[in-house]
C-alpha atoms as a PDB file:
ATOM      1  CA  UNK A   1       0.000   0.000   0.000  1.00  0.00           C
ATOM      2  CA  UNK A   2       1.546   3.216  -0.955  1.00  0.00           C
ATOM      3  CA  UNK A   3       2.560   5.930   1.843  1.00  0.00           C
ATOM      4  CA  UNK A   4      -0.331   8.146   1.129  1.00  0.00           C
ATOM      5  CA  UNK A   5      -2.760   5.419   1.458  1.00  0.00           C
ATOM      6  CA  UNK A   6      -1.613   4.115   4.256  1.00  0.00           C
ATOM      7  CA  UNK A   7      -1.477   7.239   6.324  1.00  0.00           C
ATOM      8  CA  UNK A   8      -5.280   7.630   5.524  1.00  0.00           C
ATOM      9  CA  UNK A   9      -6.081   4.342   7.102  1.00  0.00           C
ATOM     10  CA  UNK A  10      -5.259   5.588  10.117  1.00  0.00           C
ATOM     11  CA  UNK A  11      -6.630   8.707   9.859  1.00  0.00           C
ATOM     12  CA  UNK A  12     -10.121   6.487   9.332  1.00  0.00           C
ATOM     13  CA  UNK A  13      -9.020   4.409  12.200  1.00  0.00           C
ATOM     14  CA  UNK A  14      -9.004   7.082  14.768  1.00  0.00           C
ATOM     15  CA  UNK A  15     -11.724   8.959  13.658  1.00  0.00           C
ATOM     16  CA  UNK A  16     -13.856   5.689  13.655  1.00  0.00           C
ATOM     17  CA  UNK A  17     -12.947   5.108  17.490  1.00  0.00           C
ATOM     18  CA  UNK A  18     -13.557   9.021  18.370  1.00  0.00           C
ATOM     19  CA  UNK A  19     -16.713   8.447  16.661  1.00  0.00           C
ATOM     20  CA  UNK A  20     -17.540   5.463  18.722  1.00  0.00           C
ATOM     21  CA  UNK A  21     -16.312   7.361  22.159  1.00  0.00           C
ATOM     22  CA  UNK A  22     -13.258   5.068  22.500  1.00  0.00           C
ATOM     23  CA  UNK A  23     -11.512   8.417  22.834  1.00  0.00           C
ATOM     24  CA  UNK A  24     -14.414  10.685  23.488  1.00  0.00           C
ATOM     25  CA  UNK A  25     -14.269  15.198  23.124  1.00  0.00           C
ATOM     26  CA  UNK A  26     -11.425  16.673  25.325  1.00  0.00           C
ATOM     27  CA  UNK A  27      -9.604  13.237  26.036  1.00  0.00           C
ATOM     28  CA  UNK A  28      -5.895  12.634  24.869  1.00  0.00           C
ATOM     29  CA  UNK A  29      -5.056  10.366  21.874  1.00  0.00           C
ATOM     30  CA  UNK A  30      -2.120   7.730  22.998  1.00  0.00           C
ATOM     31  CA  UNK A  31       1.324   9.151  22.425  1.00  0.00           C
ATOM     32  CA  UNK A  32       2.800   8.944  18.721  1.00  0.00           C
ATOM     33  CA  UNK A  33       5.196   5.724  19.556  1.00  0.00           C
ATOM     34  CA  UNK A  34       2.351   3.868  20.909  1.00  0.00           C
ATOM     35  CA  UNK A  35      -0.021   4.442  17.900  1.00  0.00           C
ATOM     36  CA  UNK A  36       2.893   3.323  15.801  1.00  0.00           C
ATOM     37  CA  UNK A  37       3.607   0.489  17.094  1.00  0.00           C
ATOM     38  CA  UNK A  38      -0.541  -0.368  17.972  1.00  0.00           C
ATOM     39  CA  UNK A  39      -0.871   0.272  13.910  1.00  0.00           C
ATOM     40  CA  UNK A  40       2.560  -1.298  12.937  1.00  0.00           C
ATOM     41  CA  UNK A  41       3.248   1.504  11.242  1.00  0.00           C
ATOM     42  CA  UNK A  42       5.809   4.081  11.245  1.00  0.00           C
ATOM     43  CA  UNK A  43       5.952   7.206  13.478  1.00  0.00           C
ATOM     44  CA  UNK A  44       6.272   9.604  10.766  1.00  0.00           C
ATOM     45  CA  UNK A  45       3.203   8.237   8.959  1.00  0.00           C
ATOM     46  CA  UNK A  46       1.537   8.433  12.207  1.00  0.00           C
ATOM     47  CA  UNK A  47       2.840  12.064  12.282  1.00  0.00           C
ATOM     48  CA  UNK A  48       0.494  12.886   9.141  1.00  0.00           C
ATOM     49  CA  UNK A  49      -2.214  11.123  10.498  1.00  0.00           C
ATOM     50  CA  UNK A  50      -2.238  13.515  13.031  1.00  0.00           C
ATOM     51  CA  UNK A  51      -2.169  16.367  11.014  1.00  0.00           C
ATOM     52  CA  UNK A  52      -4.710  15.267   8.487  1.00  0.00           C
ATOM     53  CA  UNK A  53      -7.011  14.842  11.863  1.00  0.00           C
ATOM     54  CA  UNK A  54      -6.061  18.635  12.674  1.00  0.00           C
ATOM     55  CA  UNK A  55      -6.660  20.260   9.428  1.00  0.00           C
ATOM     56  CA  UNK A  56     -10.214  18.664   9.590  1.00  0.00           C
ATOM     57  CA  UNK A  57     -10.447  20.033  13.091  1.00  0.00           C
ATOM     58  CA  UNK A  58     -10.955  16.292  14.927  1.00  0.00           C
ATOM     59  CA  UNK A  59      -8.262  17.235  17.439  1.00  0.00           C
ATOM     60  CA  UNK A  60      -6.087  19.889  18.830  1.00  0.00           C
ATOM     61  CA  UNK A  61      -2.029  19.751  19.205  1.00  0.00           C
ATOM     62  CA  UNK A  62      -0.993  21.451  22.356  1.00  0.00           C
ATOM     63  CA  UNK A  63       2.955  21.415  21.960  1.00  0.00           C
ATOM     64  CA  UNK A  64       4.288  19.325  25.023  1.00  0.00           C
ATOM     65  CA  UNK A  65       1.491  18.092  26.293  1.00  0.00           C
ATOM     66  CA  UNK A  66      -0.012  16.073  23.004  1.00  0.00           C
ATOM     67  CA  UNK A  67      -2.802  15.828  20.790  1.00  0.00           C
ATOM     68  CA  UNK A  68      -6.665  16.045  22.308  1.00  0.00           C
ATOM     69  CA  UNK A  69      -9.915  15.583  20.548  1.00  0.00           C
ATOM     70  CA  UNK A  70     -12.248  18.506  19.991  1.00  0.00           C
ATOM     71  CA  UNK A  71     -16.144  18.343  19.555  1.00  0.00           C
ATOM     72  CA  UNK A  72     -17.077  18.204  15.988  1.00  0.00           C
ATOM     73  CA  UNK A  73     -18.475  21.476  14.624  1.00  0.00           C
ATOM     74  CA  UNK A  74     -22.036  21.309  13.079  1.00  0.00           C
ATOM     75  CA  UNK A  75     -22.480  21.947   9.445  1.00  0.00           C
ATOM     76  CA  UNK A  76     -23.176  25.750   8.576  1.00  0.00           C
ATOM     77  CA  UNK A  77     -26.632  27.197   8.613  1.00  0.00           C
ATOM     78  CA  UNK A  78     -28.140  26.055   5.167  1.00  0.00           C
ATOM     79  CA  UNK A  79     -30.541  28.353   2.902  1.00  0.00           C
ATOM     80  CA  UNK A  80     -33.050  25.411   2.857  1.00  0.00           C
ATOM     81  CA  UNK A  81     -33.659  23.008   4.744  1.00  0.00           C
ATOM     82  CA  UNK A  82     -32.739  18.923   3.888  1.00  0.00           C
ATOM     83  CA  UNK A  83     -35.194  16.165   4.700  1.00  0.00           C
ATOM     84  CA  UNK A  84     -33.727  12.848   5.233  1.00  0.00           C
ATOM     85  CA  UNK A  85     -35.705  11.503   2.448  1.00  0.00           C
ATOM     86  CA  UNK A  86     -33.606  14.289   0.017  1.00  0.00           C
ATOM     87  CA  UNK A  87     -30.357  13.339   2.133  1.00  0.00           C
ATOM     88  CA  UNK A  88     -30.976   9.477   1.330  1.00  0.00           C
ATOM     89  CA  UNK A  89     -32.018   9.689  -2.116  1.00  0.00           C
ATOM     90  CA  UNK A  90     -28.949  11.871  -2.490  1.00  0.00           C
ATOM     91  CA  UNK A  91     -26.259   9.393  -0.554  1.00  0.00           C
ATOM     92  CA  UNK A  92     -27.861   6.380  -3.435  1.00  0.00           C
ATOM     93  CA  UNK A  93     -27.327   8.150  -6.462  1.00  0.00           C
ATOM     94  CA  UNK A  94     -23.798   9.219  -5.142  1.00  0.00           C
ATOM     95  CA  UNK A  95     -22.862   6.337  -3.455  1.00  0.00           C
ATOM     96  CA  UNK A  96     -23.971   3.835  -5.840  1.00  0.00           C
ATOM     97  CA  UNK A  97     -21.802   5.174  -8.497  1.00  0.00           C
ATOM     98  CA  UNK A  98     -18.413   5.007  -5.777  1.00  0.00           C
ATOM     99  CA  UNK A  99     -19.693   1.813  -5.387  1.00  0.00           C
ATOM    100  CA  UNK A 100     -19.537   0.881  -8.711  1.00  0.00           C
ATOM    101  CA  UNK A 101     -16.186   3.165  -9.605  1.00  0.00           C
ATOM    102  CA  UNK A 102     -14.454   1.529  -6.496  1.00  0.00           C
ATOM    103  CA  UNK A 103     -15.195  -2.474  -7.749  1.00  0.00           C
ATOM    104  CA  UNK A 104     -12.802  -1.436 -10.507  1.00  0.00           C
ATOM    105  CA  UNK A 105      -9.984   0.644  -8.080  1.00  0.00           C
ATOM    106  CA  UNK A 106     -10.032  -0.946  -4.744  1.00  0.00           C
ATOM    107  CA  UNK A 107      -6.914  -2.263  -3.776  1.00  0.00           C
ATOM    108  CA  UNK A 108      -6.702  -5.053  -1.507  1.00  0.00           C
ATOM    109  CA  UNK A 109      -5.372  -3.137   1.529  1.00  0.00           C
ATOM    110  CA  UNK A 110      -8.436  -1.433   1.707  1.00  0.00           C
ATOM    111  CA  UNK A 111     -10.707  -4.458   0.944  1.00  0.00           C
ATOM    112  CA  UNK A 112      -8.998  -6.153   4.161  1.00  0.00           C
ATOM    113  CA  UNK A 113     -10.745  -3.023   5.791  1.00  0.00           C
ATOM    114  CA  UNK A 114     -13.435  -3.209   4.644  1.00  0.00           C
ATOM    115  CA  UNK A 115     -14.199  -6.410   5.472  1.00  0.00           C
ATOM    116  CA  UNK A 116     -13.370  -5.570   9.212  1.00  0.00           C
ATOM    117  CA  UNK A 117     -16.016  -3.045   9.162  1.00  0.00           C
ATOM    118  CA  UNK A 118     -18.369  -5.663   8.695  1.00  0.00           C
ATOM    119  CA  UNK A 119     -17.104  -7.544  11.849  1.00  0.00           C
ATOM    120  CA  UNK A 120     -16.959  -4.634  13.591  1.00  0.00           C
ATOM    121  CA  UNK A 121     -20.667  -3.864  12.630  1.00  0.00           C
ATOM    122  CA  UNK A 122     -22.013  -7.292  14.134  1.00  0.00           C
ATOM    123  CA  UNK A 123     -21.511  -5.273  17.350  1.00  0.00           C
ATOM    124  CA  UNK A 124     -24.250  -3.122  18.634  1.00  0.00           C
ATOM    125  CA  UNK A 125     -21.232  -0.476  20.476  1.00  0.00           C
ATOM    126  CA  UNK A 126     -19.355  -0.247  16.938  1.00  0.00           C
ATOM    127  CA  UNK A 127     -22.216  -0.672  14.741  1.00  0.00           C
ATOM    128  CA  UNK A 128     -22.632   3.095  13.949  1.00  0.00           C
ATOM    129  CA  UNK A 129     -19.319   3.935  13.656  1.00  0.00           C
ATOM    130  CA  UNK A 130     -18.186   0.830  11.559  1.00  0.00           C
ATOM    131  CA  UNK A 131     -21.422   1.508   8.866  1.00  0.00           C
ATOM    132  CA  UNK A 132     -19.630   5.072   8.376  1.00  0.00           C
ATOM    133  CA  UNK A 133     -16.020   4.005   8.095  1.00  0.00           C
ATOM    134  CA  UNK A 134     -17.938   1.596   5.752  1.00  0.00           C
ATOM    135  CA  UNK A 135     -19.082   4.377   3.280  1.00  0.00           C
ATOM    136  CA  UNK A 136     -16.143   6.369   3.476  1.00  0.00           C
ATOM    137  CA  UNK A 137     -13.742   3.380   2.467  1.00  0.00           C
ATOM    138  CA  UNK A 138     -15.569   2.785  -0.501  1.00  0.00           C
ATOM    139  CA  UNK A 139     -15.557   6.821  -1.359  1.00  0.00           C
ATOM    140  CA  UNK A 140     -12.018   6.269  -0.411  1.00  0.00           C
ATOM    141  CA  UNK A 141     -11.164   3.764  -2.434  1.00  0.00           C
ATOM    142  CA  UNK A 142     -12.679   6.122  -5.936  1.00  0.00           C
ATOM    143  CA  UNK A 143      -9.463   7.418  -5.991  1.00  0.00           C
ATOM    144  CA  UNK A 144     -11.556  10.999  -6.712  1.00  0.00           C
ATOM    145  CA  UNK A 145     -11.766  13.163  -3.766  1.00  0.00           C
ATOM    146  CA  UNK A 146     -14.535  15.300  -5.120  1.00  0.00           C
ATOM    147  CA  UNK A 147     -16.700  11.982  -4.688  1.00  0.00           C
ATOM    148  CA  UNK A 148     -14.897  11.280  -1.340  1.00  0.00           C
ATOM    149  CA  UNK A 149     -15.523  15.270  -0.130  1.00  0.00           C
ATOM    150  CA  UNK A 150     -19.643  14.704  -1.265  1.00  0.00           C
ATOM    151  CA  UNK A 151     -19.740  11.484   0.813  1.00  0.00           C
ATOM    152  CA  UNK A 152     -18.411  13.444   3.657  1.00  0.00           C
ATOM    153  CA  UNK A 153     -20.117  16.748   3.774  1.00  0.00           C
ATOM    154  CA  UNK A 154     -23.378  14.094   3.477  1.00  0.00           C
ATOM    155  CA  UNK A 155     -22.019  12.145   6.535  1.00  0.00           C
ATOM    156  CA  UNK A 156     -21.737  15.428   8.230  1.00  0.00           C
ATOM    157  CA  UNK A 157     -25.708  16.192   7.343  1.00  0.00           C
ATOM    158  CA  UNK A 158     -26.201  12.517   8.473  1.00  0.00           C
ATOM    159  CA  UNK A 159     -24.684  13.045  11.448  1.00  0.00           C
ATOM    160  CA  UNK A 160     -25.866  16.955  12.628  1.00  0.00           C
ATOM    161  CA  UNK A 161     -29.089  17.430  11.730  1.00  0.00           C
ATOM    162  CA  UNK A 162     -31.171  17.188  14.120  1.00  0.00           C
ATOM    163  CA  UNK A 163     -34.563  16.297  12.395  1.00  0.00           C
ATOM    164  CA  UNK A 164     -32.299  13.763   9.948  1.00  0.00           C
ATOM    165  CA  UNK A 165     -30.492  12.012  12.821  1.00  0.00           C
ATOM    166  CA  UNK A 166     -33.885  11.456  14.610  1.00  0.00           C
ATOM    167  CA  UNK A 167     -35.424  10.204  11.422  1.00  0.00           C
ATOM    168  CA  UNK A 168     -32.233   8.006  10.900  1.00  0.00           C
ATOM    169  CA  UNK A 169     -32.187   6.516  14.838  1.00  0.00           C
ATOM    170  CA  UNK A 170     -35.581   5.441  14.583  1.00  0.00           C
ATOM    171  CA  UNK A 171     -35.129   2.874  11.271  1.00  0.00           C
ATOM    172  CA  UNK A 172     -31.527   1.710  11.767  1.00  0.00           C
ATOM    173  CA  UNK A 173     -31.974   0.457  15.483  1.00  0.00           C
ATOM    174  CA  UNK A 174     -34.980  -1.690  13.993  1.00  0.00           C
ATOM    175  CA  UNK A 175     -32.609  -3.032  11.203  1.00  0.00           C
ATOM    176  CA  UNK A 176     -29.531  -4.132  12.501  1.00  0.00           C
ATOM    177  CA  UNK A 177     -29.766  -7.470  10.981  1.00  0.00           C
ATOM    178  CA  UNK A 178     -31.000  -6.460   7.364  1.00  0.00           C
ATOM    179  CA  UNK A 179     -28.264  -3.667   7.555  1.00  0.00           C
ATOM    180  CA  UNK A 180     -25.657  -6.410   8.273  1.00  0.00           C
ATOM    181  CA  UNK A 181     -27.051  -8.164   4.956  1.00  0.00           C
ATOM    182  CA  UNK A 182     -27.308  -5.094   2.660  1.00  0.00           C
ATOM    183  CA  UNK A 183     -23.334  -4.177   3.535  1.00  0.00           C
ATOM    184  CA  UNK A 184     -22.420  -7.906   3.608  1.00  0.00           C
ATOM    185  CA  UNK A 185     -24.030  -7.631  -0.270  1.00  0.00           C
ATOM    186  CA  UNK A 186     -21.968  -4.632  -1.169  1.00  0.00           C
ATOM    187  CA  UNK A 187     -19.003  -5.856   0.351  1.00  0.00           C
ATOM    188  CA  UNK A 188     -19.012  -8.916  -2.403  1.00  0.00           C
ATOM    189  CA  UNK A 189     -19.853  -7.068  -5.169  1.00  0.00           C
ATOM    190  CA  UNK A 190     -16.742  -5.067  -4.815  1.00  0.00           C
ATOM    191  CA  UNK A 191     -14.446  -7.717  -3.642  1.00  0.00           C
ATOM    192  CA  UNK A 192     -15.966  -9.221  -6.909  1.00  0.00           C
ATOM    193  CA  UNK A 193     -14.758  -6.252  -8.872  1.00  0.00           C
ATOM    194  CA  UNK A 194     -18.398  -6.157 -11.032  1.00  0.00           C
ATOM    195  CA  UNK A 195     -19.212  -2.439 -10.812  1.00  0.00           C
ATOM    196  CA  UNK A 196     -23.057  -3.164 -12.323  1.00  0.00           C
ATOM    197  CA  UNK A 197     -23.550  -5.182  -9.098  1.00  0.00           C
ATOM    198  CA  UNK A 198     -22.267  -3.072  -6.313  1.00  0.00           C
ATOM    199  CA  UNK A 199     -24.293  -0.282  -8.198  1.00  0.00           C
ATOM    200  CA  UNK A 200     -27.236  -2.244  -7.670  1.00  0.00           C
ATOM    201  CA  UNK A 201     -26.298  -3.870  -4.324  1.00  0.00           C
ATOM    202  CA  UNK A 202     -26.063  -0.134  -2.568  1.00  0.00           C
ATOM    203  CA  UNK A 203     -29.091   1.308  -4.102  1.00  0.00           C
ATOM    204  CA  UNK A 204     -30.877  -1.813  -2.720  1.00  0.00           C
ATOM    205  CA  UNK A 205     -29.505  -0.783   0.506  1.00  0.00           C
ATOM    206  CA  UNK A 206     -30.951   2.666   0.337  1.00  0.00           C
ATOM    207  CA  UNK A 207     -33.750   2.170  -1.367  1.00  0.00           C
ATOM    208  CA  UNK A 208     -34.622  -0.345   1.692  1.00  0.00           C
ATOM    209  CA  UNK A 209     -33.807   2.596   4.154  1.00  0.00           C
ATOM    210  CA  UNK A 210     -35.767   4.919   2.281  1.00  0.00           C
ATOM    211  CA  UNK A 211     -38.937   2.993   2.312  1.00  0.00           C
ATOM    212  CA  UNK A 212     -37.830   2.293   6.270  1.00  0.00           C
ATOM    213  CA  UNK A 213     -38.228   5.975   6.604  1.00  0.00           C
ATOM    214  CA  UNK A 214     -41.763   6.446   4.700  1.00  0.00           C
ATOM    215  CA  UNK A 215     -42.989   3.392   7.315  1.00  0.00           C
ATOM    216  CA  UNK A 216     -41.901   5.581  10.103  1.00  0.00           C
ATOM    217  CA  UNK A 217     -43.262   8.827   9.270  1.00  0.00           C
ATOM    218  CA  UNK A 218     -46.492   7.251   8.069  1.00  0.00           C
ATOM    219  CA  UNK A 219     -46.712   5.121  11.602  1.00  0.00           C
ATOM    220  CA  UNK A 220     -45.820   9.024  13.373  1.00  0.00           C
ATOM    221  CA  UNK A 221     -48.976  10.113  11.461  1.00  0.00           C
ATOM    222  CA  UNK A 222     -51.021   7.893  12.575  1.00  0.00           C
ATOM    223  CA  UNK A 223     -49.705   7.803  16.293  1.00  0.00           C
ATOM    224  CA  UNK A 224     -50.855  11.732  16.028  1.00  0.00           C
ATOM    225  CA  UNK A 225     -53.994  10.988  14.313  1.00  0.00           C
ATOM    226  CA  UNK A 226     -55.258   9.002  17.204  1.00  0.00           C
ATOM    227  CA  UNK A 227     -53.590  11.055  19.823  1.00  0.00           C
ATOM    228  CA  UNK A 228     -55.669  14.137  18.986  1.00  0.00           C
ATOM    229  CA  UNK A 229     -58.912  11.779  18.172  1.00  0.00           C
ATOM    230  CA  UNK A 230     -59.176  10.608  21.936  1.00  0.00           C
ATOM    231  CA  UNK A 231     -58.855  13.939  22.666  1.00  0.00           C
ATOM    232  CA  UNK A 232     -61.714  15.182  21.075  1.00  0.00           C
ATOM    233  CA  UNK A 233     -63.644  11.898  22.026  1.00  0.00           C
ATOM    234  CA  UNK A 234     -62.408  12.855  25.718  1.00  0.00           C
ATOM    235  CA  UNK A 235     -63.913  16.636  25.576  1.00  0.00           C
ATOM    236  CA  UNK A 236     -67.346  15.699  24.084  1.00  0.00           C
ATOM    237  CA  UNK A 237     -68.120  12.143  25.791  1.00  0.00           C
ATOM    238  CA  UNK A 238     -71.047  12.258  28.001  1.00  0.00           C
ATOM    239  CA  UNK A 239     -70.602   8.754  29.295  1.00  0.00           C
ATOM    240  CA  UNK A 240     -69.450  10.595  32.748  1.00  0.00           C
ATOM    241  CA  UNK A 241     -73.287  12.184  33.022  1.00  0.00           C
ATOM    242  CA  UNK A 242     -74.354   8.151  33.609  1.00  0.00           C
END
């Protein structure tokens, strides 16, 4: 794996355990020697890790006293607001086409992590965490950072809107084993190199989350429906005049 490549993987690697509170806002990452060795690789590649992680603001380096984690800045104030029906419908026409660019550019350093992801994800703790390392290896893997940058910024809606992340928590704690099956599908397809089938294999995947997210708005609606029914039934009953 060349240099560059290699020093990303760990930049993915720590960000996935800040992500999962392993090293949680205004804690200390290990010291550089230990993260070397922990990552077998070299300190100097551990070095840009760090500094990839501080130009994208996921920690602070306080000179002679080491490197900290900060709390992740929400997205800017946007001109109009983005369902998560828009943000999902946007993540499968995006993401199915890294899927299918990254069947023909993966290399196999980066299928090896992917396929942890996919252990990691069979564990309720790591679950979120590993599903977004997930995406961002296959961006990764495009070799084209404008696709890579679009995954992110729609990670960073995913993960900071308020009305999007409550939409989100309420389908993919319900689905943990289809979601297992969907990634477990994508995962093949790549490691398969056929581009037409990862294509199809993500937008399967979203297209199963996006009806996942009509079934729990519509069940919402109905929840309301009744709420404010017995309500009205309460205010003009006269079965208390018995």
């Amino acid at each position: 794996m060349k240099a560059r490549r290699l020093f990303w993987s760990i930049v993915d690697n720590l960000e996935a355990m800040i992500d999962a509170g392993v090293y949680p806002v205004g804690s200390r990452l290990p010291p550089e020697r230990e993260l070397a060795e922990t990552n077998n690789v070299s300190r100097p590649t551990v070095r840009e890790a760090i500094i990839a992680l501080e130009v994208r603001e996921r920690v602070e380096v306080k000179t002679g006293s080491g490197v900290y984690v900060l709390k992740q800045k929400k997205p800017d104030h946007l001109s109009k607001p983005i369902s998560a029906f828009e943000l999902t419908q946007a993540r499968a026409l995006i993401e199915g086409e890294a899927a299918a660019l990254a069947a023909t550019t993966i290399q196999d350093g980066e299928l090896k992590a992917l396929h942890q992801t996919l252990v990691e994800m069979k564990n309720p703790k790591l679950a979120d965490a590993a599903d977004q390392r997930f995406h961002e290896i296959i961006a990764n893997a495009t070799r084209n950072n404008a696709l890579l940058n679009s995954v992110e910024n729609l990670w960073n809606l995913r993960r900071n809107v308020p009305q999007i992340v409550n939409s989100y928590d309420g389908v993919c704690s319900q689905s943990s084993e289809q979601r297992m099956v969907e990634h477990t599908q994508i995962y093949d397809a790549i490691a398969s190199h056929d581009s037409a089938a990862a294509r199809k294999a993500m937008h399967n995947h979203f297209n199963r989350l996006i009806n996942a997210l009509f079934d729990a708005s519509e069940a919402k609606a109905l929840e309301e429906i009744k709420r404010k029914t017995d309500e009205t039934r309460g205010l003009y009953s006269i079965s208390h005049l018995r």
